[in-house]
N, C-alpha and C. Protein backbone atom coordinates (compact mmCIF):
# COMPACT_ATOMS: atom_id res chain seq x y z
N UNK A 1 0.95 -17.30 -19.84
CA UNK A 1 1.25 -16.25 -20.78
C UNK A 1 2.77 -16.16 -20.93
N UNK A 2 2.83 -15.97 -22.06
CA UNK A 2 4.46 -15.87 -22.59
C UNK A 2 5.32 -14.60 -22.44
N UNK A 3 6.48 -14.05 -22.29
CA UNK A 3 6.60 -12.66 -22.45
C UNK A 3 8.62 -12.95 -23.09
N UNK A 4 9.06 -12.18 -23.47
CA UNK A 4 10.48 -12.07 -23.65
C UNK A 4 11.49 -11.50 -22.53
N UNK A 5 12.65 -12.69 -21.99
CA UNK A 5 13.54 -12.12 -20.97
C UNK A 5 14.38 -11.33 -22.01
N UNK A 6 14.92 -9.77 -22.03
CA UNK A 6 15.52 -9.44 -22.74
C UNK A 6 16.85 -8.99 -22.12
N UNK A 7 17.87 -9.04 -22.43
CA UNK A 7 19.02 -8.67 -21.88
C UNK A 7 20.06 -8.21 -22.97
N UNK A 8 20.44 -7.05 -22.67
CA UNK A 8 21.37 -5.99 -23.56
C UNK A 8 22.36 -5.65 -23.16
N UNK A 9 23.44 -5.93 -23.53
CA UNK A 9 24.73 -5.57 -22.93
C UNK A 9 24.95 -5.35 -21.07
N UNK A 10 24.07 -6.75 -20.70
CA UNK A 10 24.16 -7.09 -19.72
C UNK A 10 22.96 -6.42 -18.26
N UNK A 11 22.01 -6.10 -19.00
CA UNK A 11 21.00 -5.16 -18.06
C UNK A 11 19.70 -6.45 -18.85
N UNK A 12 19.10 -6.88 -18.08
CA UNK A 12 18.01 -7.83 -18.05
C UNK A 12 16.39 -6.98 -17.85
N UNK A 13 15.62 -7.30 -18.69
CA UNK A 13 14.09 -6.30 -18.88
C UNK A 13 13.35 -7.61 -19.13
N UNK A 14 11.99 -7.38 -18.66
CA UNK A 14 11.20 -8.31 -19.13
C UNK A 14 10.33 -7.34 -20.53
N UNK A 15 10.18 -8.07 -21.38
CA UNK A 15 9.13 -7.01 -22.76
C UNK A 15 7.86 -8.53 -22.88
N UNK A 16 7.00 -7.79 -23.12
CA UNK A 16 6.02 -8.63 -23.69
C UNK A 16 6.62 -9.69 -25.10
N UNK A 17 5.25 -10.50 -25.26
CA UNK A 17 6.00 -11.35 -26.79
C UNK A 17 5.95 -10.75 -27.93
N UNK A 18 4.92 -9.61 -27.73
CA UNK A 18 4.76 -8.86 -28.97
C UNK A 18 5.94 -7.74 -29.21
N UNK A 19 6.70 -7.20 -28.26
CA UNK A 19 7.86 -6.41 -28.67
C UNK A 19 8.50 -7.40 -29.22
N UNK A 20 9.20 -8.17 -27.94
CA UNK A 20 10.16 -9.31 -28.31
C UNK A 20 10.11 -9.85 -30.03
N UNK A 21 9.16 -10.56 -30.53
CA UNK A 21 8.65 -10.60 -31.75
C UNK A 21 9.55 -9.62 -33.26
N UNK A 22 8.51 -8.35 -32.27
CA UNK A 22 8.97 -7.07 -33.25
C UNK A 22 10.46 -6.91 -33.25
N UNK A 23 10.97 -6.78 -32.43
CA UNK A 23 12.73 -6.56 -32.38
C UNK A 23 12.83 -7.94 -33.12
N UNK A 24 13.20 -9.17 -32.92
CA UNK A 24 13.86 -10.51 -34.42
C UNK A 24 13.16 -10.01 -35.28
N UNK A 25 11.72 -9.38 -35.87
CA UNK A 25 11.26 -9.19 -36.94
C UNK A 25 11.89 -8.05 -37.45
N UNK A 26 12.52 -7.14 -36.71
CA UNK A 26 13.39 -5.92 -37.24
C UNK A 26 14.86 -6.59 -37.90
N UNK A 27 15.51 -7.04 -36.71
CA UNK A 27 16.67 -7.67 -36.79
C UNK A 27 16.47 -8.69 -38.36
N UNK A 28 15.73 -9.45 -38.71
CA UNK A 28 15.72 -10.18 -40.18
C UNK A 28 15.54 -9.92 -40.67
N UNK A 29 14.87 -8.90 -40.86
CA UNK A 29 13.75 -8.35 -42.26
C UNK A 29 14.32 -6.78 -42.62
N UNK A 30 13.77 -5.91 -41.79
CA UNK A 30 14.08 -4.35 -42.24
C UNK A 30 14.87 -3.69 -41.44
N UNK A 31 15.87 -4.28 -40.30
CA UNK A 31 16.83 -3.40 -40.28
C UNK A 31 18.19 -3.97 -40.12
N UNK A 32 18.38 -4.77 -41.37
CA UNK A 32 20.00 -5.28 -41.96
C UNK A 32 20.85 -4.42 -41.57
N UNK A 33 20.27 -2.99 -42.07
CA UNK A 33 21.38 -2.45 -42.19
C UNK A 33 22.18 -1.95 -40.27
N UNK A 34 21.28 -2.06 -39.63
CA UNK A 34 21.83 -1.41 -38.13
C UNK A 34 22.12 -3.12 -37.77
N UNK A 35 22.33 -4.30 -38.25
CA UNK A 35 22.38 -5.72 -37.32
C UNK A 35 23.77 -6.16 -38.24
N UNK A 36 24.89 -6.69 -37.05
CA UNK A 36 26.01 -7.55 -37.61
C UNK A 36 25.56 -8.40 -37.87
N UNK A 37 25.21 -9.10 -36.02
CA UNK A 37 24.73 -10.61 -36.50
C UNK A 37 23.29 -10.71 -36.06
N UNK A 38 22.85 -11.49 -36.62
CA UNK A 38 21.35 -12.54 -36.04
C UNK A 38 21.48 -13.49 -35.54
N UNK A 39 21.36 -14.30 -34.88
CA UNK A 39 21.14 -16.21 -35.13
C UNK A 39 20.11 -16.13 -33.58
N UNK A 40 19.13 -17.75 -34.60
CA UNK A 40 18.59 -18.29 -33.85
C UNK A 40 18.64 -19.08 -32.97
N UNK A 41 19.25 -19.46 -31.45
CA UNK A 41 20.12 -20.27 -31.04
C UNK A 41 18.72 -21.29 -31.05
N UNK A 42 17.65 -20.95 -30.51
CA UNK A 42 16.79 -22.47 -30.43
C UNK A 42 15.87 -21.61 -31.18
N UNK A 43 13.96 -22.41 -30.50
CA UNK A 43 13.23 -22.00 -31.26
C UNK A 43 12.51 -21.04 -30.67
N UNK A 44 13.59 -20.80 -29.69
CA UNK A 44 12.70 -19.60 -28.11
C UNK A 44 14.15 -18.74 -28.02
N UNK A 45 15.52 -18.77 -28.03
CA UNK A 45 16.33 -18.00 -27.88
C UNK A 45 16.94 -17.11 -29.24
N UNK A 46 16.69 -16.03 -29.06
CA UNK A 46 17.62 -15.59 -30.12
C UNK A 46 18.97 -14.65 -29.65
N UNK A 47 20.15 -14.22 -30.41
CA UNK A 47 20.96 -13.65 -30.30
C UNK A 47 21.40 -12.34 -31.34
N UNK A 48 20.83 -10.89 -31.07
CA UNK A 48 21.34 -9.87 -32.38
C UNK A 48 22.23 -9.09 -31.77
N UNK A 49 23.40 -9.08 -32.64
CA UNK A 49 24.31 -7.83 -32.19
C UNK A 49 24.27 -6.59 -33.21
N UNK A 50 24.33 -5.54 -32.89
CA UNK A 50 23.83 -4.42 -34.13
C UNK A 50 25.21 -3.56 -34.26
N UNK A 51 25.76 -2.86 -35.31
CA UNK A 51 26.17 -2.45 -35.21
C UNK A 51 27.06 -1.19 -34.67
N UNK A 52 26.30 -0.86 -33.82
CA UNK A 52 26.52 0.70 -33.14
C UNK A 52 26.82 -0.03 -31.47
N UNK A 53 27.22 -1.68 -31.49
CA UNK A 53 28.17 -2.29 -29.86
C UNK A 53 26.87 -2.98 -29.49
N UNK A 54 25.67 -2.61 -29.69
CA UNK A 54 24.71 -3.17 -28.47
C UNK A 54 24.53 -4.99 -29.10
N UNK A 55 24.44 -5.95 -27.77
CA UNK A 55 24.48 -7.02 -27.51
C UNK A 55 22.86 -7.36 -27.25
N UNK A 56 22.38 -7.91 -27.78
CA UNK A 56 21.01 -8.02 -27.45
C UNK A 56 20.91 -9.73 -27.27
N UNK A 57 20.01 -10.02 -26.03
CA UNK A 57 19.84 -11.68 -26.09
C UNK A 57 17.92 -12.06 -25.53
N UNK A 58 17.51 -12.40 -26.45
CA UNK A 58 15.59 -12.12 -26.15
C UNK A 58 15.93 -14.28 -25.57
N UNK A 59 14.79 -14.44 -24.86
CA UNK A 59 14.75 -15.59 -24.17
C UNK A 59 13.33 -15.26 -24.11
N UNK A 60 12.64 -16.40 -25.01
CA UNK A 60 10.90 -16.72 -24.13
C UNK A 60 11.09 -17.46 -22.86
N UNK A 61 10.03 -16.41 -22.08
CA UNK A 61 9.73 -17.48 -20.79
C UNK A 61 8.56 -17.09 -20.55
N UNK A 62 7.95 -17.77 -19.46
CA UNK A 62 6.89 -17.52 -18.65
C UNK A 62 6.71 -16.31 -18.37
N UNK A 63 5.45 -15.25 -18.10
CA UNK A 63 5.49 -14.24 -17.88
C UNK A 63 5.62 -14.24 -16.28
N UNK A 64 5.78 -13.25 -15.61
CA UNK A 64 5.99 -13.35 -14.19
C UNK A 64 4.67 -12.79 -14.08
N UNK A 65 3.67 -13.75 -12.86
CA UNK A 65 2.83 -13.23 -12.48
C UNK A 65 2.12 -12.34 -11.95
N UNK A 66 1.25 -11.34 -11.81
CA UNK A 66 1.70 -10.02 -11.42
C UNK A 66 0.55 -10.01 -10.08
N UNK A 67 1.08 -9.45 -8.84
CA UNK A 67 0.82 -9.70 -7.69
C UNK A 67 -0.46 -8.71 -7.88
N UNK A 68 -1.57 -9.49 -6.80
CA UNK A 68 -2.69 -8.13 -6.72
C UNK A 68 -2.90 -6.91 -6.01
N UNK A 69 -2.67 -5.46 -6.34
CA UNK A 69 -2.27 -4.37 -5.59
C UNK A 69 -3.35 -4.06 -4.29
N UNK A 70 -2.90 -3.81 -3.48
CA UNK A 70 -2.88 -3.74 -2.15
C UNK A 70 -4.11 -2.70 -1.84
N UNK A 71 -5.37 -2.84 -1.27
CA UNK A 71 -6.61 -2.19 -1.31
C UNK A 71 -6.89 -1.68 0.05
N UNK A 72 -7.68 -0.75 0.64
CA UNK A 72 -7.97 -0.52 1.91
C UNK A 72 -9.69 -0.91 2.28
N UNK A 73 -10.26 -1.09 3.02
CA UNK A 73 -11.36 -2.07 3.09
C UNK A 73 -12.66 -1.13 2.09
N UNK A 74 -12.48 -0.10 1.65
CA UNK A 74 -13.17 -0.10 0.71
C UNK A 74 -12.74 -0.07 -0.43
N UNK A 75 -11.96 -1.12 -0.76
CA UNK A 75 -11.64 -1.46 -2.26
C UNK A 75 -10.75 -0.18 -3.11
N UNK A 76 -10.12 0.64 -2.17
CA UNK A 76 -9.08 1.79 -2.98
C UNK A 76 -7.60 1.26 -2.94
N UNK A 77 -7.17 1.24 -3.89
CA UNK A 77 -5.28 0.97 -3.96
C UNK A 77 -4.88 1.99 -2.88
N UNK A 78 -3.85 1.15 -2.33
CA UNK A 78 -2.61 1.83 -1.21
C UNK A 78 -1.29 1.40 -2.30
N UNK A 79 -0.72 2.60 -2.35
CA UNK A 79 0.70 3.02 -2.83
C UNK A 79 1.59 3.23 -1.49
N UNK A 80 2.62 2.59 -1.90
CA UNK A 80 3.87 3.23 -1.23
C UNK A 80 4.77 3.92 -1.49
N UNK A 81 4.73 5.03 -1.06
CA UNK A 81 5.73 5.93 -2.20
C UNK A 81 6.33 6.60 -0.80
N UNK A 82 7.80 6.68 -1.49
CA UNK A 82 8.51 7.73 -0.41
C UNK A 82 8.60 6.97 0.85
N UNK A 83 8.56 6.16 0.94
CA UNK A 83 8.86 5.74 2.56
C UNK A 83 7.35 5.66 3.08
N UNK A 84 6.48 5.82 2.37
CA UNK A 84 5.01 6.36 3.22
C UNK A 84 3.46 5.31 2.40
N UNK A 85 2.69 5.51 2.87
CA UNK A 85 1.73 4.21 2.32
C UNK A 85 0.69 5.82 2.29
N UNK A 86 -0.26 5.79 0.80
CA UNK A 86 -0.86 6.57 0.54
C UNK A 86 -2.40 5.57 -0.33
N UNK A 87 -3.59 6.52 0.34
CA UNK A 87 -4.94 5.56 0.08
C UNK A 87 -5.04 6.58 -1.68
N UNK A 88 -5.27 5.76 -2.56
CA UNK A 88 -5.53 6.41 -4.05
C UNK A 88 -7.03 6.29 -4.29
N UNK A 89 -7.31 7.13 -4.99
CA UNK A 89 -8.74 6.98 -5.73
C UNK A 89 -8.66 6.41 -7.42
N UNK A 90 -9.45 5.80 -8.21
CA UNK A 90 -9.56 5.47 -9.27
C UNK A 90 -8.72 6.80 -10.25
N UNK A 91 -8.39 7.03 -11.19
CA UNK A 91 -7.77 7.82 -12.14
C UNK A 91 -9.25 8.40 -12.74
N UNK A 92 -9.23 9.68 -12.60
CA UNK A 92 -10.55 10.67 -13.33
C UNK A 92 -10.14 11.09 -14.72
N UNK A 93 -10.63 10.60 -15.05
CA UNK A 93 -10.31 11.05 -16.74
C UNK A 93 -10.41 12.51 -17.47
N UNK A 94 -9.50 12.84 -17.57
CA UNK A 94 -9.58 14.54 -18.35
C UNK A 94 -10.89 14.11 -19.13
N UNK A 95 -11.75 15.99 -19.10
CA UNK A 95 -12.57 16.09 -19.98
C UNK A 95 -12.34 17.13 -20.81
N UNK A 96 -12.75 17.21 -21.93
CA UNK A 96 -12.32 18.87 -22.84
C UNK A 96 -13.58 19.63 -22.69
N UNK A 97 -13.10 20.15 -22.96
CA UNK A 97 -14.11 21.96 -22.26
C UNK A 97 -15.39 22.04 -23.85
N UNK A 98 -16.01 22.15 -23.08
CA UNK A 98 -17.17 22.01 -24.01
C UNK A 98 -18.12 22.97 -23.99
N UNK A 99 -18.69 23.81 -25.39
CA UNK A 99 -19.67 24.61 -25.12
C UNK A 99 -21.00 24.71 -24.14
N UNK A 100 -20.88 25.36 -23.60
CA UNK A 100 -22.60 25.30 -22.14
C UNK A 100 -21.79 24.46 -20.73
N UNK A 101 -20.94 23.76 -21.09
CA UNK A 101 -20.61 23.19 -19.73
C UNK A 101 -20.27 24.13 -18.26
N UNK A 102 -20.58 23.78 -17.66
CA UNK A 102 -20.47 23.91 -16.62
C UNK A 102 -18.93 23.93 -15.57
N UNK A 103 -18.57 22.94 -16.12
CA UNK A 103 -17.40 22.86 -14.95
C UNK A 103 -16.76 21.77 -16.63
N UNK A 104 -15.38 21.56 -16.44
CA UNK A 104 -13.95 20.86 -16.46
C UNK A 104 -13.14 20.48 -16.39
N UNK A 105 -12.26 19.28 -16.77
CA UNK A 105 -11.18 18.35 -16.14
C UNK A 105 -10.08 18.92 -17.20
N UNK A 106 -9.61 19.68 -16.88
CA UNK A 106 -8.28 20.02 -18.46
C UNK A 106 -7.32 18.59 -18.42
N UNK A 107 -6.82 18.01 -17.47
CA UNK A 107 -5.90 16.69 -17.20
C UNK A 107 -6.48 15.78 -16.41
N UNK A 108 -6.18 14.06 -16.57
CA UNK A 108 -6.77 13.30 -15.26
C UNK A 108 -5.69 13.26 -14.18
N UNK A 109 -6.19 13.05 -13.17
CA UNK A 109 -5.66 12.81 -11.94
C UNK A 109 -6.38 11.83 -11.15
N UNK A 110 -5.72 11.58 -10.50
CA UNK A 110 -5.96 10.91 -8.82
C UNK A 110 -6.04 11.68 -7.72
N UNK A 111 -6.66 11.15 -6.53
CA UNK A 111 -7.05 11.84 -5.56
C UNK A 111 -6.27 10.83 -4.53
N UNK A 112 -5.70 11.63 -3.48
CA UNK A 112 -5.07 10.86 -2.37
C UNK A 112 -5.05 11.09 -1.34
N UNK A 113 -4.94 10.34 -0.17
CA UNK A 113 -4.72 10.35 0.96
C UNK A 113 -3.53 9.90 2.10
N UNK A 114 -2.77 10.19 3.17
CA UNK A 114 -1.83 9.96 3.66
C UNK A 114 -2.74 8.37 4.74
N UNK A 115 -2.18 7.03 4.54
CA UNK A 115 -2.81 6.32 5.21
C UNK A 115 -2.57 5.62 6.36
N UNK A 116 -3.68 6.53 7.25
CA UNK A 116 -3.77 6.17 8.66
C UNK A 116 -3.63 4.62 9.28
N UNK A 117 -4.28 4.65 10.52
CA UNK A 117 -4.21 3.38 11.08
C UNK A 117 -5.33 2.78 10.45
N UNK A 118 -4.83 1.55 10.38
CA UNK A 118 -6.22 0.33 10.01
C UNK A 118 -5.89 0.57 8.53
N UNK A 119 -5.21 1.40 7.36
CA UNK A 119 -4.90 1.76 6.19
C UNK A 119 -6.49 2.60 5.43
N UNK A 120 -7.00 3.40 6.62
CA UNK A 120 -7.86 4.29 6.38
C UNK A 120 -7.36 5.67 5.63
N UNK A 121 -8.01 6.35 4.95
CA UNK A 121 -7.39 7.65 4.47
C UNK A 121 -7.42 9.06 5.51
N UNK A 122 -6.78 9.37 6.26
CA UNK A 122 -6.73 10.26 7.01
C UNK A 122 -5.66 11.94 6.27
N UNK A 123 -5.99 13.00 6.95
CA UNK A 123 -5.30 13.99 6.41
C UNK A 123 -6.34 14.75 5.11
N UNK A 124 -5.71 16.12 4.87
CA UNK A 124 -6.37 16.45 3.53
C UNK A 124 -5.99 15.12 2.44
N UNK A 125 -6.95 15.85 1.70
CA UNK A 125 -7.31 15.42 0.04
C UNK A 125 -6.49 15.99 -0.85
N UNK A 126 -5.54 15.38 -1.77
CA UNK A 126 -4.25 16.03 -2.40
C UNK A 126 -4.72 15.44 -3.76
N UNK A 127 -4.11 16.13 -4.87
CA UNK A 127 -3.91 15.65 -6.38
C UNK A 127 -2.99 15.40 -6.45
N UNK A 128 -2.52 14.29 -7.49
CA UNK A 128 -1.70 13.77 -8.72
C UNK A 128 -1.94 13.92 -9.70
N UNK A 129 -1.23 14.45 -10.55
CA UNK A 129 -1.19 14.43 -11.85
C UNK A 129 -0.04 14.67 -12.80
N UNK A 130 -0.79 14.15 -13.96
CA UNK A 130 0.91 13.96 -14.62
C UNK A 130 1.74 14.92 -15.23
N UNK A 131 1.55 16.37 -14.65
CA UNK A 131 2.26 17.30 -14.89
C UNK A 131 3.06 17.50 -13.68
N UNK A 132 2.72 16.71 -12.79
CA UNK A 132 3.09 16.93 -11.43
C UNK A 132 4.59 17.09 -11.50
N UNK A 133 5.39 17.96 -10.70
CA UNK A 133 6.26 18.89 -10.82
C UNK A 133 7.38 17.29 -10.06
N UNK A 134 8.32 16.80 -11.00
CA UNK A 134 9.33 15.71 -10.75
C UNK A 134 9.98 15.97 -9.49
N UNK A 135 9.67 14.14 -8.79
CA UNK A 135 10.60 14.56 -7.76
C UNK A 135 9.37 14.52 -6.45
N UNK A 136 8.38 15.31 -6.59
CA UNK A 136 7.27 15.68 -5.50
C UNK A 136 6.50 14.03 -5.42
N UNK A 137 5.85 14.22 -4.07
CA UNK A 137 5.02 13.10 -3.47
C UNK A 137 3.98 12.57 -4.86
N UNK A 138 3.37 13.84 -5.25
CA UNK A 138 2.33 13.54 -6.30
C UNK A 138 2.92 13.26 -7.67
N UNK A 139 3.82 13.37 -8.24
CA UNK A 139 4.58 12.78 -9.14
C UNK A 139 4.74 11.38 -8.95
N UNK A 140 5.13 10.79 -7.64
CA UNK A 140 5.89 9.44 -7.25
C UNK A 140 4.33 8.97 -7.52
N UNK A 141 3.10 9.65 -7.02
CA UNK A 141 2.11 8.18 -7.08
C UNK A 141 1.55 7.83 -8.26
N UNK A 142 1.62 9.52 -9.04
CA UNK A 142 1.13 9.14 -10.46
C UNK A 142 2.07 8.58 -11.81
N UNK A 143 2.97 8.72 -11.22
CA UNK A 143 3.53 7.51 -11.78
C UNK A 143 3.79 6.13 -11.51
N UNK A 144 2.88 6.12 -9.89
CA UNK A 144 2.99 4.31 -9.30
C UNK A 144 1.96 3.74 -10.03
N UNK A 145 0.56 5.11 -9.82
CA UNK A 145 -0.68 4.54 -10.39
C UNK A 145 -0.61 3.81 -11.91
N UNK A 146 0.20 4.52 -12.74
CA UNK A 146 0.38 4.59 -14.19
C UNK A 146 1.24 3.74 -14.26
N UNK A 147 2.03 2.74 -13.40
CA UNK A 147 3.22 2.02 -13.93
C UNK A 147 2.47 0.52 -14.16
């Protein structure tokens, strides 16, 4: 799989081929007016500088392979967040509140655990979610889960 090395005034990102793509398709076509220059250096490198300083340089390469996340023997992701290894549950999907129901999910979350020896879930049962107040334990995982 292909993806774009992108590098901007000297800070390096990997983007998929389909951004990558979209940015030269901006840069030639519909946004002249924000691009000095364009050029195509090959048929995989390009070079746009835009007017407002930014240096842009897209490079196809190989996508970097993406490692398989780390499970506890019953098949739950372990996060490391904070210095600390935490057992996750699958992401529960918000439900909307519905006439006659019974019970409701207003947001999804995850369910977690602090992980013991053997990478068992030991300790209470905590939420994540993505209102989770920045900065806190449950912020760091739901945004590990989500990254």
């Amino acid at each position: 799989m292909k993806a774009y090395k992108r590098t901007e005034n000297g800070v390096t990102s990997i983007v998929s081929k389909g951004e990558g793509l979209a940015e030269i398709n901006h840069a030639m076509m519909e946004g002249k007016r924000q691009v000095e220059m364009m050029s195509s250096i090959s048929r995989t490198d390009y070079a746009i500088e835009y007017k407002d300083g930014r240096s842009v340089r897209l490079l196809l390469v190989d996508a970097p392979a993406e490692e398989p996340a780390e499970t506890d023997s019953e098949g739950r992701r372990i996060v490391a967040v904070k210095g600390k290894r935490y057992v996750v549950s699958a992401i529960t999907p918000a439900r909307p509140r519905t006439e006659g129901a019974s019970s409701w999910v207003p947001e999804a979350y995850v369910t977690y655990w602090s992980g013991g020896p053997l990478g068992l879930p030991s300790g209470p049962t905590r939420f994540a979610r993505g209102s989770a107040k920045p900065g806190t334990v449950a912020r760091a995982i739901w945004d590990a889960v989500n990254a």
